[in-house]
PDB file of N, CA and C in Angstrom:
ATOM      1  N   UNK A   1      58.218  94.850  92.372  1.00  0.00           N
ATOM      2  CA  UNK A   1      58.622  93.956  93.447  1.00  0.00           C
ATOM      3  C   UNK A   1      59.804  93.100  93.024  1.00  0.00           C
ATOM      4  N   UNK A   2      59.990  92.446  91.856  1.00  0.00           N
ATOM      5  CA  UNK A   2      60.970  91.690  91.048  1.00  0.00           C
ATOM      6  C   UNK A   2      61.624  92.634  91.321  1.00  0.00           C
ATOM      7  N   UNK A   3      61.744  93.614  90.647  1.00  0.00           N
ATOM      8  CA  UNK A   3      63.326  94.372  90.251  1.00  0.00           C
ATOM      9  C   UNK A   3      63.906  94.380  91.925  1.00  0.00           C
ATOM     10  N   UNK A   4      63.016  94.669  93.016  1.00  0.00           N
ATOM     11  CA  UNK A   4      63.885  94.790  94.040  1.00  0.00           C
ATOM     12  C   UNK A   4      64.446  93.734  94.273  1.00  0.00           C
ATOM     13  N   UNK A   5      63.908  92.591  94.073  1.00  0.00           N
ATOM     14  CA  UNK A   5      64.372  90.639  94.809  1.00  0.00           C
ATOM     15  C   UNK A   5      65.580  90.866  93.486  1.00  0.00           C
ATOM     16  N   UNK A   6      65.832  91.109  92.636  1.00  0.00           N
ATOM     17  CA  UNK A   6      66.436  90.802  91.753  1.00  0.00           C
ATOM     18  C   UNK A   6      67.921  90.574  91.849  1.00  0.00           C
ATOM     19  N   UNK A   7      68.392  91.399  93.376  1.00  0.00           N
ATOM     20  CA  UNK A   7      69.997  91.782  92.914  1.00  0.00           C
ATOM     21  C   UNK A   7      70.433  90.046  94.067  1.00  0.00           C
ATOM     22  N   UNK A   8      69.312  89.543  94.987  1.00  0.00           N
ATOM     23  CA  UNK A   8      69.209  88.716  95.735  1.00  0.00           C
ATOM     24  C   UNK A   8      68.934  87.024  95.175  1.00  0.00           C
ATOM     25  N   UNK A   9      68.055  87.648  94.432  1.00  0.00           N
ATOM     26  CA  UNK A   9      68.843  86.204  93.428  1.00  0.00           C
ATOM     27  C   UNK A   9      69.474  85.760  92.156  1.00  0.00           C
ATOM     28  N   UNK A  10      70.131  86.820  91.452  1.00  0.00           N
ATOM     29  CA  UNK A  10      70.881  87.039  91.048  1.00  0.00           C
ATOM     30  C   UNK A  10      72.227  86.220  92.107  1.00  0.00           C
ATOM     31  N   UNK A  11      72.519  86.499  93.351  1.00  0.00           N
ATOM     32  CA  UNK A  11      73.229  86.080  93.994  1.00  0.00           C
ATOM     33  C   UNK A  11      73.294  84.668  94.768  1.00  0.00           C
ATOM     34  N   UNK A  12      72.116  84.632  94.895  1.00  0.00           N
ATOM     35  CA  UNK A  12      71.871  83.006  94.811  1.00  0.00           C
ATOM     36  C   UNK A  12      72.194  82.272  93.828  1.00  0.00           C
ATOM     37  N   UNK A  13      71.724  82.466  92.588  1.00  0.00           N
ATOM     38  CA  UNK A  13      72.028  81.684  91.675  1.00  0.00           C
ATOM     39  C   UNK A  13      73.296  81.901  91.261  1.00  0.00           C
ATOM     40  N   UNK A  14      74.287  82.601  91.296  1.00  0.00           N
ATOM     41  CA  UNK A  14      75.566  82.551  91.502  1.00  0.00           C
ATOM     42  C   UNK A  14      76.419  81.916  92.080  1.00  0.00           C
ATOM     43  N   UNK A  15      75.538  81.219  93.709  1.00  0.00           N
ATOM     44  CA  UNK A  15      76.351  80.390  94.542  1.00  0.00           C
ATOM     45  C   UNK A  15      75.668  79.012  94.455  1.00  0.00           C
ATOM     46  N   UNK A  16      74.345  78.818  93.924  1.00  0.00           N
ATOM     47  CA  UNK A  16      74.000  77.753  93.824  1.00  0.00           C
ATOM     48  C   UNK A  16      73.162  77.589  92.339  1.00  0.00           C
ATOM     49  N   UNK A  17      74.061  77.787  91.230  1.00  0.00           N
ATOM     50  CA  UNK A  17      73.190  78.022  89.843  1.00  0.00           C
ATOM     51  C   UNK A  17      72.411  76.343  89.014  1.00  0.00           C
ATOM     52  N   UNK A  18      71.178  76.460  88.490  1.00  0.00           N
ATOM     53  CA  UNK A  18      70.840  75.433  88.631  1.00  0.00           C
ATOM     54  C   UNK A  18      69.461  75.011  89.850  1.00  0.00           C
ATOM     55  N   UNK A  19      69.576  75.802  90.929  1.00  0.00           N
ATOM     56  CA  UNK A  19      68.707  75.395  91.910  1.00  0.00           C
ATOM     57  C   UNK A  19      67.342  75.750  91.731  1.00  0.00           C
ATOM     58  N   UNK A  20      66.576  75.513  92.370  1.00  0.00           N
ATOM     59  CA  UNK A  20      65.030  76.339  92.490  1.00  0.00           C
ATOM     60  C   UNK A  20      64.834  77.681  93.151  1.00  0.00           C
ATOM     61  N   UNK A  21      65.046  78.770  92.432  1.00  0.00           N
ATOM     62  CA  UNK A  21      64.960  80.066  93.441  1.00  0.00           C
ATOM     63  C   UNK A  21      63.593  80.426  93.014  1.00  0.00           C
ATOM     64  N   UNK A  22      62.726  80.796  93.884  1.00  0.00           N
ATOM     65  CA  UNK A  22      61.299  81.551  93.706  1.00  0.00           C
ATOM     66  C   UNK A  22      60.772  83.032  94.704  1.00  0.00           C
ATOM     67  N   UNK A  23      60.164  83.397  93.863  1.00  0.00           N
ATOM     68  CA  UNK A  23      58.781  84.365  94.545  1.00  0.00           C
ATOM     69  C   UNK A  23      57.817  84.193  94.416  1.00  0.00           C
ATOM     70  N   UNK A  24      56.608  83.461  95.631  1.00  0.00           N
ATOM     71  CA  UNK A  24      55.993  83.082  96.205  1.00  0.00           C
ATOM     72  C   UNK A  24      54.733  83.940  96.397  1.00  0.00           C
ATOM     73  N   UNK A  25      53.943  83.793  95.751  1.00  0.00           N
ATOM     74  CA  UNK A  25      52.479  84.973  96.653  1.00  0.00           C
ATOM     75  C   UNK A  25      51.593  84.047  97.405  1.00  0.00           C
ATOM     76  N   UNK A  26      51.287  84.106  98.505  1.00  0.00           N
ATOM     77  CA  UNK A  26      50.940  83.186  99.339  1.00  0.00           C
ATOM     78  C   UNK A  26      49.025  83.307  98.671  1.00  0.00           C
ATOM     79  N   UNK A  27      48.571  84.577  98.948  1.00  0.00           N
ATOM     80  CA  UNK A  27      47.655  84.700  97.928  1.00  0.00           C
ATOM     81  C   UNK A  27      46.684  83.862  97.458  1.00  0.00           C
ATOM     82  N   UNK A  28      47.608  83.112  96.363  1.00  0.00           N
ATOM     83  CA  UNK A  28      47.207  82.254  95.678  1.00  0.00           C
ATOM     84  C   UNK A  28      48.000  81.067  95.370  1.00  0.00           C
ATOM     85  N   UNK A  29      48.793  81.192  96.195  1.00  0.00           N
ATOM     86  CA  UNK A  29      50.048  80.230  95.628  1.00  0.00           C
ATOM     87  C   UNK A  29      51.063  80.083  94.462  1.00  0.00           C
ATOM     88  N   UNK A  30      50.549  80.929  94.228  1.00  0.00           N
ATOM     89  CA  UNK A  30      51.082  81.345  92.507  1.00  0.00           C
ATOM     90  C   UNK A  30      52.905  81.712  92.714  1.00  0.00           C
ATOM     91  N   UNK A  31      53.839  81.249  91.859  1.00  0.00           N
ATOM     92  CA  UNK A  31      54.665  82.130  91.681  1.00  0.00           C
ATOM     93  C   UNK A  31      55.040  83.213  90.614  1.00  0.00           C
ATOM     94  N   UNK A  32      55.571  83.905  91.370  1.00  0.00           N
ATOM     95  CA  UNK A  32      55.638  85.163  91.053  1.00  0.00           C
ATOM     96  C   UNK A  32      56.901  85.162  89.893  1.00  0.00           C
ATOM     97  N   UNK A  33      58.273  84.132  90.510  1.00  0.00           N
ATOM     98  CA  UNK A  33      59.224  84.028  89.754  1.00  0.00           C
ATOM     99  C   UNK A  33      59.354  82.832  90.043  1.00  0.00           C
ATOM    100  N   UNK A  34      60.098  82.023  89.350  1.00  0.00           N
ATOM    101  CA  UNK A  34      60.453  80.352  89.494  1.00  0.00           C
ATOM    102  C   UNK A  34      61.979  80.256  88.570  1.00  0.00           C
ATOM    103  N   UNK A  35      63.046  79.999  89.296  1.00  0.00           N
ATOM    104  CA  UNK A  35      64.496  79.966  88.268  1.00  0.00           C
ATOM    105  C   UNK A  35      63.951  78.396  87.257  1.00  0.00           C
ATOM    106  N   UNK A  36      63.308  77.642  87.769  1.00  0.00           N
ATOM    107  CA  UNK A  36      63.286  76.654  86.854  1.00  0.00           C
ATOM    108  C   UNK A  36      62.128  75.878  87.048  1.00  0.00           C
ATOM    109  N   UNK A  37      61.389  74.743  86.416  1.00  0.00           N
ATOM    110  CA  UNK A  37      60.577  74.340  87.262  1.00  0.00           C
ATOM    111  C   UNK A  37      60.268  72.849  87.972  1.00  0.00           C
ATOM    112  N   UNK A  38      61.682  72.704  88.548  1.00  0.00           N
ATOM    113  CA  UNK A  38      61.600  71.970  89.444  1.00  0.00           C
ATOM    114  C   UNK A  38      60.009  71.036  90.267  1.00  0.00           C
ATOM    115  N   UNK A  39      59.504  70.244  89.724  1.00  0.00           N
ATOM    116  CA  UNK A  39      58.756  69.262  90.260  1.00  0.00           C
ATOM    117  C   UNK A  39      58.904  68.784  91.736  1.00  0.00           C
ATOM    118  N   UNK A  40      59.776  68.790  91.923  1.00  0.00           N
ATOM    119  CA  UNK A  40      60.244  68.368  93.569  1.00  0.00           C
ATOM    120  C   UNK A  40      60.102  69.691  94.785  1.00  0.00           C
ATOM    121  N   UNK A  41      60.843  70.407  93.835  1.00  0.00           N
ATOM    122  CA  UNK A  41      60.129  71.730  94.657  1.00  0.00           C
ATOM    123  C   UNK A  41      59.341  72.187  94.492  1.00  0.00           C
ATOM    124  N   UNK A  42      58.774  72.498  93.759  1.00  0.00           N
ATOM    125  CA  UNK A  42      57.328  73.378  93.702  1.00  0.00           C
ATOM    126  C   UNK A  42      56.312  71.865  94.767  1.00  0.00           C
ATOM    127  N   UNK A  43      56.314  70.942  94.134  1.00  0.00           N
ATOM    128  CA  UNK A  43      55.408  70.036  95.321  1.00  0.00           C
ATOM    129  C   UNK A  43      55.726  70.593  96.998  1.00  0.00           C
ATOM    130  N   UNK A  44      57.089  70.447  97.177  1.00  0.00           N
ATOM    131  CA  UNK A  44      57.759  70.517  98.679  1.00  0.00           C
ATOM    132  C   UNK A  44      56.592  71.776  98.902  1.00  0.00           C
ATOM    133  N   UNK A  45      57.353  73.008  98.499  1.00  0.00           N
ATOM    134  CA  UNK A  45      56.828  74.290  98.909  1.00  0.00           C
ATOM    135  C   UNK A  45      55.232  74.555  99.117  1.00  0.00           C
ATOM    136  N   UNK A  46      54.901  73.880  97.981  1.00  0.00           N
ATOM    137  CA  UNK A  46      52.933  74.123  97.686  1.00  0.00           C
ATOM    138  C   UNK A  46      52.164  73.043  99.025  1.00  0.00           C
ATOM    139  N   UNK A  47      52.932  72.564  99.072  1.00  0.00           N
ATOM    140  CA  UNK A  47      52.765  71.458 100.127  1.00  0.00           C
ATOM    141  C   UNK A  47      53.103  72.304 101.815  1.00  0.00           C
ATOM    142  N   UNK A  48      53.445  72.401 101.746  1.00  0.00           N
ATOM    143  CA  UNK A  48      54.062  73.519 103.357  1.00  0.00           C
ATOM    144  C   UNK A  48      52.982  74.300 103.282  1.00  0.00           C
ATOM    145  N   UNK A  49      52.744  75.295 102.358  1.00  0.00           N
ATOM    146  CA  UNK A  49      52.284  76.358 102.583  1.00  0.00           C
ATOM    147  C   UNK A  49      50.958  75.727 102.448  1.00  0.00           C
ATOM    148  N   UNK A  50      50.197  74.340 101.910  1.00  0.00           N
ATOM    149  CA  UNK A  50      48.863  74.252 102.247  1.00  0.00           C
ATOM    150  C   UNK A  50      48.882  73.458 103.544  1.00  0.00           C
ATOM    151  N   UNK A  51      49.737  72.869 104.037  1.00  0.00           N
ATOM    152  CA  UNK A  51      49.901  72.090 105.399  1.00  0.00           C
ATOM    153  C   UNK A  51      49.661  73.356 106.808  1.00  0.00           C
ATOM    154  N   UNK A  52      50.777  74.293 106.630  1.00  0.00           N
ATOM    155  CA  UNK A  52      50.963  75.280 107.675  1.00  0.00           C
ATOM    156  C   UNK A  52      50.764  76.522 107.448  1.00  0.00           C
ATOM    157  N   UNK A  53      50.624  76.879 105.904  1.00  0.00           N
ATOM    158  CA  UNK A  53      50.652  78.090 105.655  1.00  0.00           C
ATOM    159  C   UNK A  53      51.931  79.185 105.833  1.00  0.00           C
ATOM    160  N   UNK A  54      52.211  79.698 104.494  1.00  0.00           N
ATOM    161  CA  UNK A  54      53.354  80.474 104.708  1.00  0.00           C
ATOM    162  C   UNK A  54      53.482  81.774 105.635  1.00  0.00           C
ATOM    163  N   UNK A  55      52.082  81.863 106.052  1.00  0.00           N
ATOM    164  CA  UNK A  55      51.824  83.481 107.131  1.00  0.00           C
ATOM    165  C   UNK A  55      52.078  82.591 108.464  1.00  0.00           C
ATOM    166  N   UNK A  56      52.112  81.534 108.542  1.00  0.00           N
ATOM    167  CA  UNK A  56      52.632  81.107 109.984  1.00  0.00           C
ATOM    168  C   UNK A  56      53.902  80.622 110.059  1.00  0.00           C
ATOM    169  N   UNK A  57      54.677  80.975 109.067  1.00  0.00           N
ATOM    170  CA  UNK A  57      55.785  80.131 109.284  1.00  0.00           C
ATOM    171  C   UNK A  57      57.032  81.259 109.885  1.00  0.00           C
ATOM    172  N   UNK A  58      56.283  82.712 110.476  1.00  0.00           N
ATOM    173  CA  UNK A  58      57.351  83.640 110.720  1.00  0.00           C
ATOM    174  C   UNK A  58      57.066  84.026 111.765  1.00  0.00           C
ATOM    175  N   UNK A  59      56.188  83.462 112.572  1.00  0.00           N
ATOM    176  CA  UNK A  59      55.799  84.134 114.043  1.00  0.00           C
ATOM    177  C   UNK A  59      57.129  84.544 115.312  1.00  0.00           C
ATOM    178  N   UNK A  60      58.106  83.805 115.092  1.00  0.00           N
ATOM    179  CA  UNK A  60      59.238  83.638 115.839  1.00  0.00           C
ATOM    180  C   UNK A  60      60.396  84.082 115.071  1.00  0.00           C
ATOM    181  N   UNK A  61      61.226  83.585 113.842  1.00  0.00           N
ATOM    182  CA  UNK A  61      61.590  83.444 113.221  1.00  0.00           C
ATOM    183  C   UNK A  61      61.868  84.915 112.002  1.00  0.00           C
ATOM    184  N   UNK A  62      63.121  85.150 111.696  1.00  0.00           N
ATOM    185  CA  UNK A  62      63.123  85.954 109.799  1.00  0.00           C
ATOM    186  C   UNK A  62      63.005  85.010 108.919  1.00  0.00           C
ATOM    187  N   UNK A  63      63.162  83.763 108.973  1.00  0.00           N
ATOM    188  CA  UNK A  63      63.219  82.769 107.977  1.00  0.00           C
ATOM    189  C   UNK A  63      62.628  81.209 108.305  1.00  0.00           C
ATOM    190  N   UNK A  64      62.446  80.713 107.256  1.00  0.00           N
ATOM    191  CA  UNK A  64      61.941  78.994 107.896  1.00  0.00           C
ATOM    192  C   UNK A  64      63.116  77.818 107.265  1.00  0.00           C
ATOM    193  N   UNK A  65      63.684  77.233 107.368  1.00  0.00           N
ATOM    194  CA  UNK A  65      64.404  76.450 106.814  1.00  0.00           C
ATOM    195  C   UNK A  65      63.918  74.957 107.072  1.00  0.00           C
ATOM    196  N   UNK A  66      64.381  74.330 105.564  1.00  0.00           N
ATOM    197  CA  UNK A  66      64.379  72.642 105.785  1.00  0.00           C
ATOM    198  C   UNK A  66      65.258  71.658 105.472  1.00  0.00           C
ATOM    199  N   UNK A  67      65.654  70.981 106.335  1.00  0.00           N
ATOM    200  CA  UNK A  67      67.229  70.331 105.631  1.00  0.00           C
ATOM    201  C   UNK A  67      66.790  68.831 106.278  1.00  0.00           C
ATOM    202  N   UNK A  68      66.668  67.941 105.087  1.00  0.00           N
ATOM    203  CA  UNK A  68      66.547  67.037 104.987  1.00  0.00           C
ATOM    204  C   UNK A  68      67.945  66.384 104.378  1.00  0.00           C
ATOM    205  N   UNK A  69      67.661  64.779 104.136  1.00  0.00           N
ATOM    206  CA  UNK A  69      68.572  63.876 103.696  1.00  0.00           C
ATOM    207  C   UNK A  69      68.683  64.152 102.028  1.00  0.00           C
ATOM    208  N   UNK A  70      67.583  64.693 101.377  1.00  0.00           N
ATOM    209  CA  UNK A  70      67.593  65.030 100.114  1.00  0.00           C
ATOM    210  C   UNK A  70      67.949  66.334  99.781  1.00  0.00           C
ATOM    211  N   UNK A  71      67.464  67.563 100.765  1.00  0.00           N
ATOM    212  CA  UNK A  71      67.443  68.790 100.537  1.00  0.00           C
ATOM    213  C   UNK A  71      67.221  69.656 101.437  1.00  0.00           C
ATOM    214  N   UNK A  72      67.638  71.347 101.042  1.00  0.00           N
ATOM    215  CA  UNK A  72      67.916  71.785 101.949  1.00  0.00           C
ATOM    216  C   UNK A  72      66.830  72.805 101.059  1.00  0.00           C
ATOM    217  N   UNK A  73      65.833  73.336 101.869  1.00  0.00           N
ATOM    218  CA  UNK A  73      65.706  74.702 101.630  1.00  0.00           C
ATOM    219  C   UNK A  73      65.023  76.287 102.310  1.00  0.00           C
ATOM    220  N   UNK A  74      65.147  77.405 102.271  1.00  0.00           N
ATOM    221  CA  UNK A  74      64.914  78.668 102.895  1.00  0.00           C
ATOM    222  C   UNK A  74      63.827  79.320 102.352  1.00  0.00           C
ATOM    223  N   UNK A  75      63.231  79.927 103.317  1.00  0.00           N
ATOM    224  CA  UNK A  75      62.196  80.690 102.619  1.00  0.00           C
ATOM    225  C   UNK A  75      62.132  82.076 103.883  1.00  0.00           C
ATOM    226  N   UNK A  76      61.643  83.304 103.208  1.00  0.00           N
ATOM    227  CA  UNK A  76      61.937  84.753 103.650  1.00  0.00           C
ATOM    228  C   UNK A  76      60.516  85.374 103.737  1.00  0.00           C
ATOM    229  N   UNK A  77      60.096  86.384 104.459  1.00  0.00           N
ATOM    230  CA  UNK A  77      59.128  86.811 104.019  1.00  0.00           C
ATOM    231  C   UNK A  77      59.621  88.363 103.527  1.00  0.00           C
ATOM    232  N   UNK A  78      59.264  88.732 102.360  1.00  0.00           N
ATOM    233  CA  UNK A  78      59.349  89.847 101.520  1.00  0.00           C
ATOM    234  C   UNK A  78      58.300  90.864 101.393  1.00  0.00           C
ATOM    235  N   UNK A  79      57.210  90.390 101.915  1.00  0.00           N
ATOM    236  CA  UNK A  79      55.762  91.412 101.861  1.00  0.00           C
ATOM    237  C   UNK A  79      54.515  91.005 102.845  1.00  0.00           C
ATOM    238  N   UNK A  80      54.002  91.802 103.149  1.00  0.00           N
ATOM    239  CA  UNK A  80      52.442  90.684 104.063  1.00  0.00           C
ATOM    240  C   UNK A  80      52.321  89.197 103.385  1.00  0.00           C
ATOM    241  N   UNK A  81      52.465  89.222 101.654  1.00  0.00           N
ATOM    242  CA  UNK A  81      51.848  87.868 101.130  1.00  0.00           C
ATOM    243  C   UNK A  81      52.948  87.298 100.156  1.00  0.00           C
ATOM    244  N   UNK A  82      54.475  87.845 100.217  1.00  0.00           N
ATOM    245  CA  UNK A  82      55.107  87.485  99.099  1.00  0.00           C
ATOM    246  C   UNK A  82      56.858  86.930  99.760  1.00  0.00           C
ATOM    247  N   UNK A  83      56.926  85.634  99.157  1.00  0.00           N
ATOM    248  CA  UNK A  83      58.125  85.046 100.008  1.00  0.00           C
ATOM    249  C   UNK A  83      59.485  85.186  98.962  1.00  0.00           C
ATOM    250  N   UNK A  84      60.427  85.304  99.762  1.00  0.00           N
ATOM    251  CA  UNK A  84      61.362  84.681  98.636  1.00  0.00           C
ATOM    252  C   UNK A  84      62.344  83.251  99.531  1.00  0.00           C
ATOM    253  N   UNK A  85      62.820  82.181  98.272  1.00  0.00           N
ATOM    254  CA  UNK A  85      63.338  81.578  98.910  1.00  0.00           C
ATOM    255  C   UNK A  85      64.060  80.548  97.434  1.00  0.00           C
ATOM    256  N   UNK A  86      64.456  79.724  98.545  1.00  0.00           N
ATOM    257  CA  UNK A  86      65.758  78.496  97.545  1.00  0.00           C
ATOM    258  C   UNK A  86      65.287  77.227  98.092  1.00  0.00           C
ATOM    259  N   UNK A  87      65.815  76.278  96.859  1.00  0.00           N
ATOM    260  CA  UNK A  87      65.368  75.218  97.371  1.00  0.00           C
ATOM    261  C   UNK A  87      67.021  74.439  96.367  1.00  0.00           C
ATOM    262  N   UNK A  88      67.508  73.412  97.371  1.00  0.00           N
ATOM    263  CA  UNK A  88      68.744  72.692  96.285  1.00  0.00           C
ATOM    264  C   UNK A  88      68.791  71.358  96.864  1.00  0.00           C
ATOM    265  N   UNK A  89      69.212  70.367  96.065  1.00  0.00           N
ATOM    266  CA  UNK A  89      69.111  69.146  96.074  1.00  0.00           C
ATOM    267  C   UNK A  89      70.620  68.647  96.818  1.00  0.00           C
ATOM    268  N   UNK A  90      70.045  67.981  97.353  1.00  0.00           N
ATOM    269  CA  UNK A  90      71.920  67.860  98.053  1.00  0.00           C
ATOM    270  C   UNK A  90      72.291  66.437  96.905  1.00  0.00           C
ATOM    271  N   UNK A  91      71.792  66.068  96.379  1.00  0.00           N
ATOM    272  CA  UNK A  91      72.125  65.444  95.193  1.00  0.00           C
ATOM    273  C   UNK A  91      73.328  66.341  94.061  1.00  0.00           C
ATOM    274  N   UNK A  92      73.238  67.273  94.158  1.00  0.00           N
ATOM    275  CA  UNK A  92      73.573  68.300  92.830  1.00  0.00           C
ATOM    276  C   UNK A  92      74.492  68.999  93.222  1.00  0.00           C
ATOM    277  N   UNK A  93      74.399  69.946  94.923  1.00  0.00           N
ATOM    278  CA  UNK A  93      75.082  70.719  95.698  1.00  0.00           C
ATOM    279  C   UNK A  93      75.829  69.934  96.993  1.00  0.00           C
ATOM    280  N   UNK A  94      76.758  70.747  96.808  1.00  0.00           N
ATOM    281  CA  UNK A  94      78.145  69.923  97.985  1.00  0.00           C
ATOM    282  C   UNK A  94      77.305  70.781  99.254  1.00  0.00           C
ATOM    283  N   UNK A  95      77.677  70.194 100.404  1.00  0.00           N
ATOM    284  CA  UNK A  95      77.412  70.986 101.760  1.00  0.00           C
ATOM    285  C   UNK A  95      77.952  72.353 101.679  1.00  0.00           C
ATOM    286  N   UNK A  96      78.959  72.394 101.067  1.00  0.00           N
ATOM    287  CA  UNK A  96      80.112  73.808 101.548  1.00  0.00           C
ATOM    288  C   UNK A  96      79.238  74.775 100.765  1.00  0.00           C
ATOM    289  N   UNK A  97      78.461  74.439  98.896  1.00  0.00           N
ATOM    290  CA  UNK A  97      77.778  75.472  98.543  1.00  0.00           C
ATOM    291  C   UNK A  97      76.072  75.698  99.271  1.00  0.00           C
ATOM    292  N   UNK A  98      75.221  74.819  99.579  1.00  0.00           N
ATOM    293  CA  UNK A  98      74.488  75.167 100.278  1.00  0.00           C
ATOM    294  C   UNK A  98      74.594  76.111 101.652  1.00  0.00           C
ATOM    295  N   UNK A  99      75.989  75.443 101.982  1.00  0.00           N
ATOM    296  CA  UNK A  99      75.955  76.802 103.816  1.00  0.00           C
ATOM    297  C   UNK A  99      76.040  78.050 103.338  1.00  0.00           C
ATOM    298  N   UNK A 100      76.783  78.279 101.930  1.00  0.00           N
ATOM    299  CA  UNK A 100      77.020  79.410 101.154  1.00  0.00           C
ATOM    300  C   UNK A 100      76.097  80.300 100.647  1.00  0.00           C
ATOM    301  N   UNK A 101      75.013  79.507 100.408  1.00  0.00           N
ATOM    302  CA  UNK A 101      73.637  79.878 100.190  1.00  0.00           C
ATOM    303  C   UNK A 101      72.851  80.059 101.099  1.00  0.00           C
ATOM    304  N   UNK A 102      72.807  79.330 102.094  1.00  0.00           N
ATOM    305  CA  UNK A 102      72.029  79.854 103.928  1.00  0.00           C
ATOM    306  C   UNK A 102      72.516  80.535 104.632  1.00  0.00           C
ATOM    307  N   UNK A 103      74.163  81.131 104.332  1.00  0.00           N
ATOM    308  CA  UNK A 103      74.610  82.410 104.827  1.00  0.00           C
ATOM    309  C   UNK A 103      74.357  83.582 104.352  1.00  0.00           C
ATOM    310  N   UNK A 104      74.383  83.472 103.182  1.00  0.00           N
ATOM    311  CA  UNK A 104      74.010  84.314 102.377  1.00  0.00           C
ATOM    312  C   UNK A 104      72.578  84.684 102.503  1.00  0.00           C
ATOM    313  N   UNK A 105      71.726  84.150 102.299  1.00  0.00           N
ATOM    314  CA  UNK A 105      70.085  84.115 102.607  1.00  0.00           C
ATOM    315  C   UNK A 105      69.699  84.740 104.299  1.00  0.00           C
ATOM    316  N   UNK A 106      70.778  84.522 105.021  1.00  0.00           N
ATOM    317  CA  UNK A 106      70.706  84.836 106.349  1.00  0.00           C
ATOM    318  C   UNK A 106      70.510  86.299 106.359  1.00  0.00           C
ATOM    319  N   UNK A 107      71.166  87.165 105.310  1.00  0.00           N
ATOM    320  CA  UNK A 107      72.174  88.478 105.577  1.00  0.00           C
ATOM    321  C   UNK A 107      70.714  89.334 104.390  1.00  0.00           C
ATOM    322  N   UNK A 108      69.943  88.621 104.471  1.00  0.00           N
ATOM    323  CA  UNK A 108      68.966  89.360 102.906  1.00  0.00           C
ATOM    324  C   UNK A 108      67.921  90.091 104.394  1.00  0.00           C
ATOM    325  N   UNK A 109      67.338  91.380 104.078  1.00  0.00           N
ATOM    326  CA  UNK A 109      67.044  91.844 105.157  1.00  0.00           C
ATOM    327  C   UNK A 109      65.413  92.141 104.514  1.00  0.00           C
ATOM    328  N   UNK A 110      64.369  91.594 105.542  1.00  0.00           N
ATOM    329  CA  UNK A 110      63.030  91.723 105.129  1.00  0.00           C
ATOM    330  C   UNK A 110      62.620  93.093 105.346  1.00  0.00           C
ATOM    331  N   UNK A 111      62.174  93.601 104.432  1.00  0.00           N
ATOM    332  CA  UNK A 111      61.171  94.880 104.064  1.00  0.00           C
ATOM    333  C   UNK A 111      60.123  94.982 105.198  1.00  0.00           C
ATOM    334  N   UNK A 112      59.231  93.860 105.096  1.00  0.00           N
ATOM    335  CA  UNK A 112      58.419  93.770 106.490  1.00  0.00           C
ATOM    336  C   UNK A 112      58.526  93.893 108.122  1.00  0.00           C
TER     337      UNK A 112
END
């Protein structure tokens, strides 16, 4: 499953290196991959997905996004139970590289 997400964030972290990129098993909550381990995100995310759950967050939607005053971040669904997504601090990242990263994230095409 990695090797396939691989060439996808590989490219993320290219446009936003430094950030929180993960794979997500809803499962258990567990990740699968984590670029770093961000405290702020892993709370954000573990927090969503026990609030709303990540199997509801695609009923409408290919993606869920959150853009706050602190941060911006995306999440994908990649399998019945496995997400991929970014999370960046607008502390760290200019606007111009985050849109760079939610365009990009736009164009990643779900398996499911």
């Amino acid at each position: 499953m990695l090797a396939g997400l691989q060439i996808q964030i590989n490219a993320l972290n290219a446009i936003i290196p430094d950030s929180f990129i993960f794979v997500m098993d809803s499962t258990d909550r567990s990740f699968l991959y984590k670029s770093s381990n961000s405290k702020e995100a892993l709370d954000e995310i573990v927090l969503l997905d026990k609030k709303i759950g990540m199997d509801n967050l695609f009923d409408t939607t290919d993606y869920y996004k959150s853009d706050t005053m602190e941060h911006f971040y995306m999440i994908r669904r990649m399998s019945s139970h496995t997400f991929l997504g970014f999370f960046a601090s607008k502390e760290k990242f200019s606007d111009h590289k985050i849109n760079n990263a939610r365009e990009y994230f736009m164009t990643i095409k779900s398996p499911v």
